[in-house]
Protein backbone atom coordinates (compact mmCIF):
# COMPACT_ATOMS: atom_id res chain seq x y z
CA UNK A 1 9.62 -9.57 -2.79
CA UNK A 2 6.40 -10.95 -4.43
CA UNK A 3 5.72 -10.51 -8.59
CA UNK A 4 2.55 -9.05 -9.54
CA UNK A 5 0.97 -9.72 -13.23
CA UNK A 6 -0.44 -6.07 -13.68
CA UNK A 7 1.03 -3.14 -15.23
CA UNK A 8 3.28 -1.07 -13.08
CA UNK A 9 1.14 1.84 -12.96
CA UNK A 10 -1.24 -0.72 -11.61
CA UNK A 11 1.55 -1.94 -9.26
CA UNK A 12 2.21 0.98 -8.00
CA UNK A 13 -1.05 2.44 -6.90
CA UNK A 14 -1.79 -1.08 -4.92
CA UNK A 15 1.26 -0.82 -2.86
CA UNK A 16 0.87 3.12 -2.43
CA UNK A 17 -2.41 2.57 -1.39
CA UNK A 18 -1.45 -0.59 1.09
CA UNK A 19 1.23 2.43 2.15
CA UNK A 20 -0.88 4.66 3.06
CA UNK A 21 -3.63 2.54 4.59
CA UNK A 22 -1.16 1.38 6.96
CA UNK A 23 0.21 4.87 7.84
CA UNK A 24 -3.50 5.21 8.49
CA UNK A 25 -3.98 2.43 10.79
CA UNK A 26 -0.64 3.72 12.43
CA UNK A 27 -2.18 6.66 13.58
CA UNK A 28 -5.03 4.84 14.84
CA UNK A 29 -3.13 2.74 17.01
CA UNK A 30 -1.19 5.55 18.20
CA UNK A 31 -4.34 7.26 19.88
């Protein structure tokens, strides 16, 4: 687990967005 100094809002849409870049690249690979 790693602390972040931002609000969680903040927080949040960083690791959703890492989520779903990496569901991205997923599919990539999968090709």
């Amino acid at each position: 687990m790693f602390k972040i100094s931002f609000p969680p809002s903040v927080q949040f849409f960083s690791i959703e967005t890492l989520y779903k870049q990496t569901i991205h690249l997923d599919h990539l690979f999968e090709r």
